[in-house]
N, C-alpha and C. Protein backbone atom coordinates (compact mmCIF):
# COMPACT_ATOMS: atom_id res chain seq x y z
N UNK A 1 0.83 -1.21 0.00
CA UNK A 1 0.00 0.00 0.00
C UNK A 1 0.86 1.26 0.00
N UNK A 2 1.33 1.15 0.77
CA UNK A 2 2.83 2.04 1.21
C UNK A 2 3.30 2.55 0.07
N UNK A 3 3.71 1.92 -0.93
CA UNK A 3 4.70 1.64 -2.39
C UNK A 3 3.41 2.13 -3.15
N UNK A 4 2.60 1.73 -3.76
CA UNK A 4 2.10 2.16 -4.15
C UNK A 4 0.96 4.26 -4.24
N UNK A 5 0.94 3.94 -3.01
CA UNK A 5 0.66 5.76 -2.86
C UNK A 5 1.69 6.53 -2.86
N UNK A 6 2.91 6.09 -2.92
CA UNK A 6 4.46 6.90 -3.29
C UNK A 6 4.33 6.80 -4.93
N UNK A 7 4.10 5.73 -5.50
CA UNK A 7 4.10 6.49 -6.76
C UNK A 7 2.99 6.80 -7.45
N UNK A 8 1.75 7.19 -6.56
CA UNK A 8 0.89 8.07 -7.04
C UNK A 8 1.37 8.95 -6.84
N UNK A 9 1.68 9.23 -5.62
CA UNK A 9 2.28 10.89 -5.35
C UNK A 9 3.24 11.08 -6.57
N UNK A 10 4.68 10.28 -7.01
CA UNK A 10 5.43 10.72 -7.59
C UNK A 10 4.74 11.06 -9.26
N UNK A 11 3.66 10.40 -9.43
CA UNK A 11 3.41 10.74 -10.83
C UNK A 11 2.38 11.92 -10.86
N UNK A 12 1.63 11.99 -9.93
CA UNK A 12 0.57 13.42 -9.51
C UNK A 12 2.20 14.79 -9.63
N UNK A 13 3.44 14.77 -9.15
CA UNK A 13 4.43 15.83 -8.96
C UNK A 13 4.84 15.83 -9.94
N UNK A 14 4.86 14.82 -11.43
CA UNK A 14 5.65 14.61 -12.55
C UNK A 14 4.01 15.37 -13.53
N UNK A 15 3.50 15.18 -13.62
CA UNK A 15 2.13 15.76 -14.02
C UNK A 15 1.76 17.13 -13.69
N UNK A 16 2.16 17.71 -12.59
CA UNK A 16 1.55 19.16 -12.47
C UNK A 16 3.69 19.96 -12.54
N UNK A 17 4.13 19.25 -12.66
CA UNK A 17 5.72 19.87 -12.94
C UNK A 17 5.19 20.77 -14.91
N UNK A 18 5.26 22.08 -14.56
CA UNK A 18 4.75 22.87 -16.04
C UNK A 18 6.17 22.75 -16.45
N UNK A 19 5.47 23.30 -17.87
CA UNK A 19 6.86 23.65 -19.11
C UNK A 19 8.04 24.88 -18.57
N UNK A 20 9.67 24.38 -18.76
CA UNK A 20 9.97 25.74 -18.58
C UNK A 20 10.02 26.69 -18.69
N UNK A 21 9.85 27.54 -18.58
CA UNK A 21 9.47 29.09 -18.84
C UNK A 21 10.65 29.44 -20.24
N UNK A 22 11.04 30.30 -21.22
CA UNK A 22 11.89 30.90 -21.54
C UNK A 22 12.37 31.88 -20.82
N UNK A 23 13.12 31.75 -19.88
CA UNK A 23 13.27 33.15 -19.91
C UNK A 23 15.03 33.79 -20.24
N UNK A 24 15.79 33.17 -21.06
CA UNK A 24 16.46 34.03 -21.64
C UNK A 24 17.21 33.04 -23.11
N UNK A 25 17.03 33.69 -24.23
CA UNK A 25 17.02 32.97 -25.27
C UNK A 25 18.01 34.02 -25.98
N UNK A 26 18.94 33.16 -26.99
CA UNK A 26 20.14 33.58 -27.52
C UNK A 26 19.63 33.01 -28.98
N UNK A 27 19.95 34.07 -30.08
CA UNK A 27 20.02 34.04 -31.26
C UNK A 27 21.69 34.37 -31.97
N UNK A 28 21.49 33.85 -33.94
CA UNK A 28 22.97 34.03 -34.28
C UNK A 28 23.14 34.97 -35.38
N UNK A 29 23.87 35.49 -35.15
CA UNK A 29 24.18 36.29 -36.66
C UNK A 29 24.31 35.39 -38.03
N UNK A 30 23.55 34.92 -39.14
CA UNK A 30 24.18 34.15 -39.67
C UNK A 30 24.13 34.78 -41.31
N UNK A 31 24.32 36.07 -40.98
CA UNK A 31 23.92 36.73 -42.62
C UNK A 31 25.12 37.63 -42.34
N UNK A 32 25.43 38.32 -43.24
CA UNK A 32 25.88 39.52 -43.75
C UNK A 32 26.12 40.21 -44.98
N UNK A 33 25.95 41.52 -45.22
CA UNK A 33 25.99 41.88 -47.19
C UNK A 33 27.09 42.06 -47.54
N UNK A 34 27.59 42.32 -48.59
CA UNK A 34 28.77 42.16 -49.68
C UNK A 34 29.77 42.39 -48.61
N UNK A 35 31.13 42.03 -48.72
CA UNK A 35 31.24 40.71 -49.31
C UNK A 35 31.15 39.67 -48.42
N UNK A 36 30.40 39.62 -47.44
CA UNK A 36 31.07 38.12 -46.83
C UNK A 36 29.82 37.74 -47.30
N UNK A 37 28.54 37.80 -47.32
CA UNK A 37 27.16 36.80 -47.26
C UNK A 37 27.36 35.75 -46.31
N UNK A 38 26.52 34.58 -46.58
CA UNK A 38 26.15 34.03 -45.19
C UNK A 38 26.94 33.00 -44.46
N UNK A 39 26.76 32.86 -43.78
CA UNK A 39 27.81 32.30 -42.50
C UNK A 39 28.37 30.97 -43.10
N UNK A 40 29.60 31.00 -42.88
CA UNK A 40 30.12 29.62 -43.98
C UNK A 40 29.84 28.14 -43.07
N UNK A 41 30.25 28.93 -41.38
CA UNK A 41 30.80 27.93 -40.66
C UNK A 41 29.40 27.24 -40.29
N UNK A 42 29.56 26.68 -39.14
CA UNK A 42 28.44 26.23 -38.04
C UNK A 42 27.47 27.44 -37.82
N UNK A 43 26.45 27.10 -37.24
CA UNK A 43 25.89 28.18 -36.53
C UNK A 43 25.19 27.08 -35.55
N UNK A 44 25.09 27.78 -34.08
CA UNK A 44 25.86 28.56 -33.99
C UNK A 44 27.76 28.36 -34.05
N UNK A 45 28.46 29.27 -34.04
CA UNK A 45 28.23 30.93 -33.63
C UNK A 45 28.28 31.53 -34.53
N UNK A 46 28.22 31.48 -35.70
CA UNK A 46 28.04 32.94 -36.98
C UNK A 46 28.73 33.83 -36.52
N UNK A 47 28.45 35.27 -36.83
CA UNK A 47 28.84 36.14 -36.91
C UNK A 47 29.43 36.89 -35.58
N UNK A 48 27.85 36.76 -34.52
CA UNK A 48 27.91 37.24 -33.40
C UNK A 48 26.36 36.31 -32.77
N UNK A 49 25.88 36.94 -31.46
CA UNK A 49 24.94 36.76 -30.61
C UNK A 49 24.28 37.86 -30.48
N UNK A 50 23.03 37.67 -30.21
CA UNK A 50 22.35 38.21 -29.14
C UNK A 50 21.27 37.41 -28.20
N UNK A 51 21.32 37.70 -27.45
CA UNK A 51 21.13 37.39 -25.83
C UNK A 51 19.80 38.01 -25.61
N UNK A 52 18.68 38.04 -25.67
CA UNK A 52 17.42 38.29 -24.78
C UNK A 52 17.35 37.94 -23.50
N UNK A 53 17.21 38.07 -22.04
CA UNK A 53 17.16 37.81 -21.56
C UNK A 53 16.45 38.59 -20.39
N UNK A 54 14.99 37.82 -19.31
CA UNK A 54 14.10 38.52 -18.86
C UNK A 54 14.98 38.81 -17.11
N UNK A 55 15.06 39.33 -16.74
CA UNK A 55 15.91 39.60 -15.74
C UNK A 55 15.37 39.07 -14.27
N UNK A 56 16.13 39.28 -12.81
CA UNK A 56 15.34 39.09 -11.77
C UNK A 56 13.85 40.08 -11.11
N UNK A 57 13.93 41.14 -11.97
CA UNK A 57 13.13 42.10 -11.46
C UNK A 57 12.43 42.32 -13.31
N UNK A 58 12.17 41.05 -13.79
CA UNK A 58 11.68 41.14 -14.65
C UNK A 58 12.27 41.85 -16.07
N UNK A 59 12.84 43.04 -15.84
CA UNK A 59 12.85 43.42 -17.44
C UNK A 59 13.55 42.83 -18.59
N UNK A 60 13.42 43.18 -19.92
CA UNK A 60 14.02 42.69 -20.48
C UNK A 60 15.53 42.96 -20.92
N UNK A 61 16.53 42.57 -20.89
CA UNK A 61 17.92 42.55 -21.54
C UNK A 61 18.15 42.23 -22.51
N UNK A 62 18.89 43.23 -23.65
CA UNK A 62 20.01 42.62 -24.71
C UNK A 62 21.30 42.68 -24.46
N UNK A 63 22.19 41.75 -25.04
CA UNK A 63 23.39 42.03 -25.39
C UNK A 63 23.74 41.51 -26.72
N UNK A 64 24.65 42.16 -27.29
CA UNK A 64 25.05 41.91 -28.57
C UNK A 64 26.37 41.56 -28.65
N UNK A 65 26.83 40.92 -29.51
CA UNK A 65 28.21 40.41 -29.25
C UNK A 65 28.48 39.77 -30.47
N UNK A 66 29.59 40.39 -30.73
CA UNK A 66 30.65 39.84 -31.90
C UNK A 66 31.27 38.27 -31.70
N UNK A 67 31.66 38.12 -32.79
CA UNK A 67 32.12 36.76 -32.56
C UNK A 67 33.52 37.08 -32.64
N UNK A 68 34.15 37.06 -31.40
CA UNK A 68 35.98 37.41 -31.14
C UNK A 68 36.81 36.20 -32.02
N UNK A 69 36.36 35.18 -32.63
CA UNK A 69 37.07 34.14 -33.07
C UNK A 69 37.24 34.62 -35.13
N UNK A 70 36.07 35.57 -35.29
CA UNK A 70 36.30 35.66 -36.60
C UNK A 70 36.68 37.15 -36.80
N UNK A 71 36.12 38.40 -36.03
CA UNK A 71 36.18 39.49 -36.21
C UNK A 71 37.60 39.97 -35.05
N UNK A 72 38.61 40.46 -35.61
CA UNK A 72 39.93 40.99 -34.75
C UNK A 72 40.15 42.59 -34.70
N UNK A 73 39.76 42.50 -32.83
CA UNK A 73 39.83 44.07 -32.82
C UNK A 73 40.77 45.50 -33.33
N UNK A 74 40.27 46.34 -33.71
CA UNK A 74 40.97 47.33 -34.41
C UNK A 74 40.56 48.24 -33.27
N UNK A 75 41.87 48.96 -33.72
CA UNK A 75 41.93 50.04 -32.21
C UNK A 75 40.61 51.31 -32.61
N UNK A 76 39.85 52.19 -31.45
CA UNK A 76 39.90 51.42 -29.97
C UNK A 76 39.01 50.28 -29.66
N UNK A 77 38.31 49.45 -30.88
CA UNK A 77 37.89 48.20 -30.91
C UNK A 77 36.34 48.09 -31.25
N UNK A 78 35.92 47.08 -31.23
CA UNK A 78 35.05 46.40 -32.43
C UNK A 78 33.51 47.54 -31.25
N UNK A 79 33.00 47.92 -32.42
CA UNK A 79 31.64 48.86 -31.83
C UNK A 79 30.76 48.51 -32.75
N UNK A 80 29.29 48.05 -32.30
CA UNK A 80 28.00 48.45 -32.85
C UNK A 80 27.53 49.72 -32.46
N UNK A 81 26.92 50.08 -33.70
CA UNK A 81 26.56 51.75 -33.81
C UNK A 81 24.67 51.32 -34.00
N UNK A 82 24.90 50.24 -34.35
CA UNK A 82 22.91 50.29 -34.77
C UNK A 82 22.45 49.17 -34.77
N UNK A 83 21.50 48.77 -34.53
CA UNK A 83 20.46 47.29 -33.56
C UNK A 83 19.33 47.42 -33.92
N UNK A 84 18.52 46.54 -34.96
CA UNK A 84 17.07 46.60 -35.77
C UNK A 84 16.61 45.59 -35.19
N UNK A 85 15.23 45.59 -34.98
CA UNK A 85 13.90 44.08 -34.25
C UNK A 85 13.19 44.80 -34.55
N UNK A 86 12.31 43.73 -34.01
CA UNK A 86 10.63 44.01 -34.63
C UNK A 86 9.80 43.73 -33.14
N UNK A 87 8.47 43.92 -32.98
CA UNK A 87 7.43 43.52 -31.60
C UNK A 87 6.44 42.77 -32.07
N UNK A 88 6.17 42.17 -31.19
CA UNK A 88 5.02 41.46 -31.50
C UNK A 88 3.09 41.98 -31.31
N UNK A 89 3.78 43.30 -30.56
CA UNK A 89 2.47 43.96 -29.66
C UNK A 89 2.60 45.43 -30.28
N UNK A 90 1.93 46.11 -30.37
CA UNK A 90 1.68 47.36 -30.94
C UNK A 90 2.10 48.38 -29.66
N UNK A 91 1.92 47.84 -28.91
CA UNK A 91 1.84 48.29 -27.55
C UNK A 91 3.12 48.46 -26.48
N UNK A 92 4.35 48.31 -27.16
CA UNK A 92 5.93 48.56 -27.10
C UNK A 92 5.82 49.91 -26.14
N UNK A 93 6.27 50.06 -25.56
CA UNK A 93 6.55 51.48 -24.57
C UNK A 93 8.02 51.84 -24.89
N UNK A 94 8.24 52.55 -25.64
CA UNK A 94 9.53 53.01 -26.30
C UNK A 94 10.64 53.81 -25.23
N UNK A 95 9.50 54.68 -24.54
CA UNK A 95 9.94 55.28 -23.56
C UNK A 95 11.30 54.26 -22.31
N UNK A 96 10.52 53.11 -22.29
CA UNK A 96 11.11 52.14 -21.52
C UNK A 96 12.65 51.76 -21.63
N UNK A 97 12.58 51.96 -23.10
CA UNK A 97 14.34 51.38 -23.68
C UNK A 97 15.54 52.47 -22.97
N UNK A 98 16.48 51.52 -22.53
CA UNK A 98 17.46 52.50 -22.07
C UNK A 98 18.99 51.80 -22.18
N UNK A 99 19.88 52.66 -22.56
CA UNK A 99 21.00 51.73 -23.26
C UNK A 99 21.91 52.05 -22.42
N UNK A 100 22.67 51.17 -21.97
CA UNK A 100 23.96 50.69 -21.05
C UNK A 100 25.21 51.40 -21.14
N UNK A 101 25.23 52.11 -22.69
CA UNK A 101 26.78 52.20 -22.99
C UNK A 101 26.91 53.87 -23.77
N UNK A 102 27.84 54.68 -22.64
CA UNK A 102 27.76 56.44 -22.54
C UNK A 102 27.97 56.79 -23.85
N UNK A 103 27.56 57.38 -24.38
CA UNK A 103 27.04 57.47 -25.90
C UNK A 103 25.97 58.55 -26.25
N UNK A 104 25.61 58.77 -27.77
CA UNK A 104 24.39 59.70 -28.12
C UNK A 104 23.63 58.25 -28.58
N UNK A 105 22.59 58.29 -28.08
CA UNK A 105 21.89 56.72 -28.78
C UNK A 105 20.18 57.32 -28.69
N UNK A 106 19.46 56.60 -29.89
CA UNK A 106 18.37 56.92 -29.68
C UNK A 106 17.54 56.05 -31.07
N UNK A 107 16.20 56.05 -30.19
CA UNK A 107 14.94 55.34 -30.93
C UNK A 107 14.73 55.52 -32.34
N UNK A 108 14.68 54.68 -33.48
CA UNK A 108 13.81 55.03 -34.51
C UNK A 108 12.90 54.15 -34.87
N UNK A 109 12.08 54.43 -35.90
CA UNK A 109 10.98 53.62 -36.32
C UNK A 109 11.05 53.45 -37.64
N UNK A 110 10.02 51.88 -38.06
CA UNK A 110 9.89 51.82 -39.80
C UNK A 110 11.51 52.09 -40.35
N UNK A 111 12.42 51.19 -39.47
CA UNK A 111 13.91 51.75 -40.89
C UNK A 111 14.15 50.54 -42.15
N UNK A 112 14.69 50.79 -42.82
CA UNK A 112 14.82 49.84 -43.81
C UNK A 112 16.06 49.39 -43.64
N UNK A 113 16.71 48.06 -44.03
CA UNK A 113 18.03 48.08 -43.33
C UNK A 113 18.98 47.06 -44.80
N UNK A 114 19.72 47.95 -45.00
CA UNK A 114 20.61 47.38 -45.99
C UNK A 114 20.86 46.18 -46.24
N UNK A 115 19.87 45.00 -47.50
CA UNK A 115 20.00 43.92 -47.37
C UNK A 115 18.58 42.81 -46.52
N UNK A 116 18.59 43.51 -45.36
CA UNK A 116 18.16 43.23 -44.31
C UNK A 116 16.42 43.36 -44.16
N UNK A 117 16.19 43.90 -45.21
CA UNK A 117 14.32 44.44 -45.27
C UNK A 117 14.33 45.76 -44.18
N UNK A 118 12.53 45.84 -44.02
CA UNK A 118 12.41 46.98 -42.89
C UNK A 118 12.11 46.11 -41.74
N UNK A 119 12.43 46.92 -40.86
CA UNK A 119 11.86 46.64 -39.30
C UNK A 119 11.22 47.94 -38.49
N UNK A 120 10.81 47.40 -37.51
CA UNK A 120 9.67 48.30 -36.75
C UNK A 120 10.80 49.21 -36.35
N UNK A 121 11.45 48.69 -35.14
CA UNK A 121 12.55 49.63 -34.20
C UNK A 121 13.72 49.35 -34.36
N UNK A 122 14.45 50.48 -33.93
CA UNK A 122 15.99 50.69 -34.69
C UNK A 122 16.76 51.59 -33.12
N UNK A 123 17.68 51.13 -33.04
CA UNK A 123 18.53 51.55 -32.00
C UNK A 123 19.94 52.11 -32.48
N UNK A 124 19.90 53.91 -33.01
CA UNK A 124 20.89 53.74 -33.20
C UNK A 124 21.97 55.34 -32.81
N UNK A 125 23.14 55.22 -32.59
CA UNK A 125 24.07 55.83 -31.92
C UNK A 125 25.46 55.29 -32.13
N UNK A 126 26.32 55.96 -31.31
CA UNK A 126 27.78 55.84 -31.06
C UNK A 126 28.21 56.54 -29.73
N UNK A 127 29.42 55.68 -29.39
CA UNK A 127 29.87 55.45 -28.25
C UNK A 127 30.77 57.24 -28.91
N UNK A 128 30.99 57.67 -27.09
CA UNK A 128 31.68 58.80 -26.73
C UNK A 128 33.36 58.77 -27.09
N UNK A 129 33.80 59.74 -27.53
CA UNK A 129 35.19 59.01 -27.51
C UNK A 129 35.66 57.46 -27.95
N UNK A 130 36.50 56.90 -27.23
CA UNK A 130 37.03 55.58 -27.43
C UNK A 130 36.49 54.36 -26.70
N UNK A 131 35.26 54.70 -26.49
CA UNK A 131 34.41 54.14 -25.45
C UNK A 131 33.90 52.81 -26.91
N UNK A 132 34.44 51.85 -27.12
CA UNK A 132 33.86 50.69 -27.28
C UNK A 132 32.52 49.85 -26.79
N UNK A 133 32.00 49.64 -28.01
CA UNK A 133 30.36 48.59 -27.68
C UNK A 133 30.18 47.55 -28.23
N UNK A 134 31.08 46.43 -27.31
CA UNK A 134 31.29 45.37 -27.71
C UNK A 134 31.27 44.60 -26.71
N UNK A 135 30.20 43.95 -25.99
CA UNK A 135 29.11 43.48 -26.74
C UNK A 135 28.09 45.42 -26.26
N UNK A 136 27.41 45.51 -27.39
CA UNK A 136 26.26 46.56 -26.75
C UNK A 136 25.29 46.01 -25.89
N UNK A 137 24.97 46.74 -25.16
CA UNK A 137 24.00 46.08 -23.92
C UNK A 137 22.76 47.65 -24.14
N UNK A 138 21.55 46.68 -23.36
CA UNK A 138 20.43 48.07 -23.27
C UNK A 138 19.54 47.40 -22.83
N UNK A 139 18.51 47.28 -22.23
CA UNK A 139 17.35 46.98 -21.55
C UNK A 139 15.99 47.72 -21.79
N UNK A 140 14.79 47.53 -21.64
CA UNK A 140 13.75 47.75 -21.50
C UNK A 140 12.91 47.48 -19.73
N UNK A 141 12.81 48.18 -19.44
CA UNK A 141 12.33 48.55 -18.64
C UNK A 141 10.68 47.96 -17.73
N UNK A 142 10.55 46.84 -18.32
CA UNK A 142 8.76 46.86 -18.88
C UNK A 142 8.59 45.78 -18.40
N UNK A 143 7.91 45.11 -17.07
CA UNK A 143 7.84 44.00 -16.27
C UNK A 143 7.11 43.06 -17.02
N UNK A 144 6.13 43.76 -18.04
CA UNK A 144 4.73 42.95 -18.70
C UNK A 144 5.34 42.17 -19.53
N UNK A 145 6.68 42.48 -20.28
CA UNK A 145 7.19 41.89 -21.91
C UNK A 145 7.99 40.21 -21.62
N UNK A 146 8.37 39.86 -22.60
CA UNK A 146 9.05 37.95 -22.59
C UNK A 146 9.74 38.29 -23.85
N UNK A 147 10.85 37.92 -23.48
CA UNK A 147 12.14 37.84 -24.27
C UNK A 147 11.46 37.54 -25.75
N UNK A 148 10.65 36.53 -25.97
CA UNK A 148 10.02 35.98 -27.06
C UNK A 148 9.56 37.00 -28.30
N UNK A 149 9.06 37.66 -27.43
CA UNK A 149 8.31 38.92 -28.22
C UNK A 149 9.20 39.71 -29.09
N UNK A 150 10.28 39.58 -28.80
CA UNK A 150 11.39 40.41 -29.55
C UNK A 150 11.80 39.25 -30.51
N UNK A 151 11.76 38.46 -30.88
CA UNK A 151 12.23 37.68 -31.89
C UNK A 151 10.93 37.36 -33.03
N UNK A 152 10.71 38.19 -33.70
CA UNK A 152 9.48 38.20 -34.34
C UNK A 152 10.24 38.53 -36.38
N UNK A 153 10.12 37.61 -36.96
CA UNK A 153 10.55 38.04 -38.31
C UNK A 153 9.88 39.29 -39.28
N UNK A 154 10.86 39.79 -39.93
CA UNK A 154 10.10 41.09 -40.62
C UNK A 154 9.67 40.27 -41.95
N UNK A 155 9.48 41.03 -43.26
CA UNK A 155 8.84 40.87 -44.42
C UNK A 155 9.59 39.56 -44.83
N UNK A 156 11.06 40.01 -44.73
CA UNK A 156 12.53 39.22 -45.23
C UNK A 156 12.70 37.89 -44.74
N UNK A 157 12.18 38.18 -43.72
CA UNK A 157 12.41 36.35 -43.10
C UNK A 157 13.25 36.77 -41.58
N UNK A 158 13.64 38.31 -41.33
CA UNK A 158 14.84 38.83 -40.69
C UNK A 158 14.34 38.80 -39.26
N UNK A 159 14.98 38.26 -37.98
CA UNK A 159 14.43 38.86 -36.56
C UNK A 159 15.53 39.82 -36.15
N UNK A 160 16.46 39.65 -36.74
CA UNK A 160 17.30 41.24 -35.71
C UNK A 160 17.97 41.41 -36.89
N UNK A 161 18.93 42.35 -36.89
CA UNK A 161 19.84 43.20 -37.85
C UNK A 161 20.87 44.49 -37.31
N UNK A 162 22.01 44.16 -37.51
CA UNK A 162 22.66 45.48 -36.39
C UNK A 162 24.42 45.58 -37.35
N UNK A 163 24.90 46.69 -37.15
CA UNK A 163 25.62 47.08 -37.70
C UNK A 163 26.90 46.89 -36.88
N UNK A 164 28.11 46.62 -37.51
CA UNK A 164 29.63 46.16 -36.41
C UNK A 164 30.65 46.99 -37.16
N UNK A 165 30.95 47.64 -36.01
CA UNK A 165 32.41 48.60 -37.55
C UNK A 165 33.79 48.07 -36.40
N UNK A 166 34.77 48.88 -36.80
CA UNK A 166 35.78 49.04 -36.28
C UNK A 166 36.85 47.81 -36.25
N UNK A 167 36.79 47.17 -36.79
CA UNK A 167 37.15 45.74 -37.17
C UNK A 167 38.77 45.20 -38.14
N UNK A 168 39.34 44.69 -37.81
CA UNK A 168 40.13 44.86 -38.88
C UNK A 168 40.18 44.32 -40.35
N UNK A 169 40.57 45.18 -41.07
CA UNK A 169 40.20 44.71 -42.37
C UNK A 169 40.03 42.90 -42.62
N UNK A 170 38.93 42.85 -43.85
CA UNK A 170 38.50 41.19 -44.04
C UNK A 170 37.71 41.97 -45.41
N UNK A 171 38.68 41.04 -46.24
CA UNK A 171 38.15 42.12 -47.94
C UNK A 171 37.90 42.98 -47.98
N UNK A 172 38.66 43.72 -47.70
CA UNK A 172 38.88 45.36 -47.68
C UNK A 172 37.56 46.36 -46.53
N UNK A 173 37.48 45.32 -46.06
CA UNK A 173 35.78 46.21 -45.07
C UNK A 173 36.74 46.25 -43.77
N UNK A 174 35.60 47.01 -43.33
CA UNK A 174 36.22 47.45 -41.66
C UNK A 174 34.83 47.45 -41.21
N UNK A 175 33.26 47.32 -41.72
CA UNK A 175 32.14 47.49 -40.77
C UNK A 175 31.30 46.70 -42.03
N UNK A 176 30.06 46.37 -41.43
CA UNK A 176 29.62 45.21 -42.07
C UNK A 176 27.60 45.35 -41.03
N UNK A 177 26.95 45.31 -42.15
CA UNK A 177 25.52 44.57 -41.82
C UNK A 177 25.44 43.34 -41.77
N UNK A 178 24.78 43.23 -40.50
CA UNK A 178 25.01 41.51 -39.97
C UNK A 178 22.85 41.25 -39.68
N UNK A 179 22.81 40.17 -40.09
CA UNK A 179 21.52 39.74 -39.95
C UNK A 179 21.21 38.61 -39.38
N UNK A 180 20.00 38.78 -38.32
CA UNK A 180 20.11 37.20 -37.38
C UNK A 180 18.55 36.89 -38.33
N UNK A 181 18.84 35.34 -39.00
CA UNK A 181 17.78 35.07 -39.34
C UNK A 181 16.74 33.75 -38.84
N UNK A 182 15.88 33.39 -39.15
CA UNK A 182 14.69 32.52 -38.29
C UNK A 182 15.86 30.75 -38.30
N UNK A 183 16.79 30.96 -39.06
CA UNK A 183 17.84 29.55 -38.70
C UNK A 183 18.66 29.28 -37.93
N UNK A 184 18.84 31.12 -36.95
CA UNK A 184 19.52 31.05 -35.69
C UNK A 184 18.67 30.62 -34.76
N UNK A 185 18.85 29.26 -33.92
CA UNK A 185 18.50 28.86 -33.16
C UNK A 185 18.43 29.24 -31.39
N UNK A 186 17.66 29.15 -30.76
CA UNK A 186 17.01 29.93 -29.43
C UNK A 186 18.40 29.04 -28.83
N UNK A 187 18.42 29.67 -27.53
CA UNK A 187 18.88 28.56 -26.24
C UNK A 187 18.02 27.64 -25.55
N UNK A 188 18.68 26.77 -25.02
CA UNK A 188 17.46 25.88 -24.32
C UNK A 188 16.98 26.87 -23.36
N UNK A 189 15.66 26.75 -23.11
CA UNK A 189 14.90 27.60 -21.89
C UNK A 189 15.51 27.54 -20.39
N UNK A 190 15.55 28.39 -19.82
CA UNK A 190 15.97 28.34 -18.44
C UNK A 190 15.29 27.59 -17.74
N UNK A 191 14.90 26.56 -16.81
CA UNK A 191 13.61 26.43 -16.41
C UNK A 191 13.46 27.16 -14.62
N UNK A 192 12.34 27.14 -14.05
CA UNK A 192 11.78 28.72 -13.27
C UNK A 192 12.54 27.42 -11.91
N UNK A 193 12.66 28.15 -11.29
CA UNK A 193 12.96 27.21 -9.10
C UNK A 193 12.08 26.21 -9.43
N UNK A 194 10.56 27.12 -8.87
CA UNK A 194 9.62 26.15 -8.98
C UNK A 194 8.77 24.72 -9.74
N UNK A 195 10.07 25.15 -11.02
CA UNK A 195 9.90 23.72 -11.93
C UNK A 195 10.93 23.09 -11.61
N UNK A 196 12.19 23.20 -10.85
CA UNK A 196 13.07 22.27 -10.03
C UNK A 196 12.64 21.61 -9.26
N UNK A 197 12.04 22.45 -8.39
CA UNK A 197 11.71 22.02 -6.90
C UNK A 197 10.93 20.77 -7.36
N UNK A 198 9.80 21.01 -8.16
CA UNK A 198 8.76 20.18 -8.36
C UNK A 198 9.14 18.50 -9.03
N UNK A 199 10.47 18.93 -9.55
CA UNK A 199 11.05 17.78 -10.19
C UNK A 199 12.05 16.83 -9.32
N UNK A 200 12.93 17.66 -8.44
CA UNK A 200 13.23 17.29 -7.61
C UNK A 200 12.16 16.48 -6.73
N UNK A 201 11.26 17.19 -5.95
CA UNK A 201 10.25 16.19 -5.58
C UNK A 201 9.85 14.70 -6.20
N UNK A 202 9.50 14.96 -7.33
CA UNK A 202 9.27 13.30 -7.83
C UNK A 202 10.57 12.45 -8.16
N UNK A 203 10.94 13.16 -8.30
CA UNK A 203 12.94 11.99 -8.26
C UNK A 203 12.97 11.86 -6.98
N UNK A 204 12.93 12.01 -5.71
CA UNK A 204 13.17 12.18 -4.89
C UNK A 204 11.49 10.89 -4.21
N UNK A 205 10.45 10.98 -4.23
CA UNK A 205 9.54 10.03 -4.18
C UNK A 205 9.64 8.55 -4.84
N UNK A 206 10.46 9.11 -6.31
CA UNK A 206 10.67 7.73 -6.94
C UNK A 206 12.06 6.60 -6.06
N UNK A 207 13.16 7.89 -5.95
CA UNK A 207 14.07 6.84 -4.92
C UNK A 207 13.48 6.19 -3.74
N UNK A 208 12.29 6.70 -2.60
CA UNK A 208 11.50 6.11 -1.67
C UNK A 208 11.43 5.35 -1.88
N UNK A 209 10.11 4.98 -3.06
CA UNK A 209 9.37 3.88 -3.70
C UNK A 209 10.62 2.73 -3.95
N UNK A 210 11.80 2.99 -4.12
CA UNK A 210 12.48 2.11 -4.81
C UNK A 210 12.95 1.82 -3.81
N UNK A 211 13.84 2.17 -2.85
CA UNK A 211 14.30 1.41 -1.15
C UNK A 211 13.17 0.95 -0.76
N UNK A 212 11.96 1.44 -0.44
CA UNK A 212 10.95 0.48 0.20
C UNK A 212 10.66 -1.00 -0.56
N UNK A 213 11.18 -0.85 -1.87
CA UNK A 213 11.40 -2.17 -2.25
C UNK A 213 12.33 -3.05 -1.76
């Protein structure tokens, strides 16, 4: 009797254990226009990353990031100047966005992006001086949003698009449009405590069941 209501319990804790949450998902650069086009190697890592990620106090995070294995810094080193996505909600609070790195930086809308199609929002600026943005970082502010929502494809097939200069020459370029498209693959989902705990629990009922044998 004993043995048996242990693994009711353990399969009632394996049954209400939910899906993990996303909450921070990584995409790849795997495009770019003349001359390199698209990513020869693996992906990931392509070109570069970006990082969505929903924070402890909720908001959302980017970071952007070059790929240090293909792109070699040129002095005072590798900078994004501009960062294109799209929303899934009409209802974006623009106001919210706020960028990490001392700079003139600021919001646009509807841009078209070399190669790349249009997108809704556009992030774009430059660092102060020799102040490098590598990886660029910036956040949103907005407890309601999920990393998800920002990975939404435009006309092109495109979910992000962002610009990398400062680089050392690679066929005569020094800056380059880079495009993350729907073949860059997410990260596995984080999963939440409470989907540990809950799992832990039934591993933890199932070893019972199995010594009481």
């Amino acid at each position: 009797m004993k043995n048996r209501l242990l693994l009711i319990l353990s399969l009632l804790l394996f049954a209400a254990t939910p899906v993990p949450s996303a909450e921070a998902l990584t995409y790849y650069f795997n495009s770019a226009n003349a001359p390199f086009g698209d990513w020869g190697g693996s992906v990931p890592p392509g070109y570069g990353s970006i990082e969505v990620t929903k924070g402890a106090n909720d908001w959302i995070y980017f970071e952007v990031t070059a790929n240090p294995d293909y792109f070699s810094s040129d002095t005072p080193g590798l900078t994004w100047d501009k960062f294109y996505f799209n929303f899934d909600d009409s209802a974006f609070n623009t106001s919210a966005l706020v960028v990490d790195e001392v700079g003139n930086w600021s919001l646009v809308t509807d841009k078209n992006v070399a190669s790349f199609g249009r997108f809704e929002f556009g992030l774009e600026g430059s660092a102060l001086g020799d102040n490098a943005t590598d990886p660029l970082r910036f956040r949103i502010e907005d407890s309601s949003l999920d990393p998800a929502a920002f990975a939404v494809a435009n006309a092109e097939g495109w979910l992000f698009s962002a610009h990398l200069k400062r680089f050392l020459e690679i066929d005569r370029v020094d800056s380059i449009f880079l495009g993350a498209g729907p073949m860059s693959p997410p990260s596995t989902p984080v999963p939440e405590p409470a989907t540990l705990l809950l799992l832990g629990a039934g591993l933890g009922s199932l070893a019972l069941r199995r010594r009481g044998r």
